[in-house]
Protein backbone atom coordinates (compact mmCIF):
# COMPACT_ATOMS: atom_id res chain seq x y z
CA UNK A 1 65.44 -40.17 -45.81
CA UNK A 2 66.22 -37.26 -47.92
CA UNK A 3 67.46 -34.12 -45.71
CA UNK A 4 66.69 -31.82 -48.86
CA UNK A 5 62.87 -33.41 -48.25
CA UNK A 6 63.63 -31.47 -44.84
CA UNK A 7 64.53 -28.73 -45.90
CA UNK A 8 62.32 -28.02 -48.20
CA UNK A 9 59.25 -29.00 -45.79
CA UNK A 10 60.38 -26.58 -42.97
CA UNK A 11 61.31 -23.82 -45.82
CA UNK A 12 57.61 -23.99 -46.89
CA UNK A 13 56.31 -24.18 -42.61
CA UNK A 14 58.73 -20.87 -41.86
CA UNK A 15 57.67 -19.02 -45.21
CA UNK A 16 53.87 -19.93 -44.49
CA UNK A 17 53.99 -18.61 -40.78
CA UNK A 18 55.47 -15.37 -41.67
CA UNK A 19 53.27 -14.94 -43.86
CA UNK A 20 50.00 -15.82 -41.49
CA UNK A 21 51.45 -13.65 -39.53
CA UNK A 22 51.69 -10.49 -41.30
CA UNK A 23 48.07 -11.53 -42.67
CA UNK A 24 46.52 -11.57 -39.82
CA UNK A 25 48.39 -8.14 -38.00
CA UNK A 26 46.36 -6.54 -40.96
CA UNK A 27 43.04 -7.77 -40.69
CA UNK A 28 42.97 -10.20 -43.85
CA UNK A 29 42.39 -13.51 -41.17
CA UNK A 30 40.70 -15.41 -44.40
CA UNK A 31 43.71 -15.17 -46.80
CA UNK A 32 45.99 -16.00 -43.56
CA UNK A 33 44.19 -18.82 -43.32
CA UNK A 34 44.34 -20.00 -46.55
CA UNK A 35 47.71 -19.33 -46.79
CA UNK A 36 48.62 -22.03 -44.23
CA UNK A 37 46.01 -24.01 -46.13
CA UNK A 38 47.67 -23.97 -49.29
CA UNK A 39 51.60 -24.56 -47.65
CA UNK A 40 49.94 -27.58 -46.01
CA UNK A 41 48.23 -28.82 -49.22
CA UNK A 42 51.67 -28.24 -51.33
CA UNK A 43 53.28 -30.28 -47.84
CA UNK A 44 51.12 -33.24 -48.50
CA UNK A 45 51.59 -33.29 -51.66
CA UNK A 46 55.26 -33.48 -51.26
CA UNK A 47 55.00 -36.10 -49.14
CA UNK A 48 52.57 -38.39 -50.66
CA UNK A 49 54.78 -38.40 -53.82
CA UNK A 50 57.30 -39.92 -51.70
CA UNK A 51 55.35 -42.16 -49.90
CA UNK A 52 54.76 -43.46 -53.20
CA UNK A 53 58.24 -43.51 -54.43
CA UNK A 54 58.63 -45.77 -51.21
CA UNK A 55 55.85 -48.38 -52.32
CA UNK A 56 56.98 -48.55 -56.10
CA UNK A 57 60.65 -49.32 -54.37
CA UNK A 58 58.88 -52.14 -52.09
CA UNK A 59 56.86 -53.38 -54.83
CA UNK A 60 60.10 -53.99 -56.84
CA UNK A 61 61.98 -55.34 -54.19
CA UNK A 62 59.72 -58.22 -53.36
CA UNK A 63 58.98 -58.48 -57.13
CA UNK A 64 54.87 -58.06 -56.39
């Protein structure tokens, strides 16, 4: 596994909390929320590129 993938994952989680955070101290609870929507949209997307990396590297490994 990647530790950059790592990095880059909890970089988005911390930026995303601070950021609910200082949304929601003043008032703005919608745009917190979708905040922490969007970092866990851009998350998945992260990771479902590499899930797919994975499959294209099984797929040519066993030559399906």
């Amino acid at each position: 596994m990647d530790v950059d993938l790592v990095f880059k994952v909890a970089a988005i989680g911390l930026l995303a909390a601070v950021i609910n955070i200082l949304l929601q101290r003043s008032g703005r609870d919608e745009q917190a929320l979708m905040t922490t929507i969007a970092a866990l949209v851009v998350v998945l997307m992260m990771l479902v590129q590499k899930i797919s990396e994975l499959f294209g590297l099984i797929k040519s490994l066993f030559r399906l």
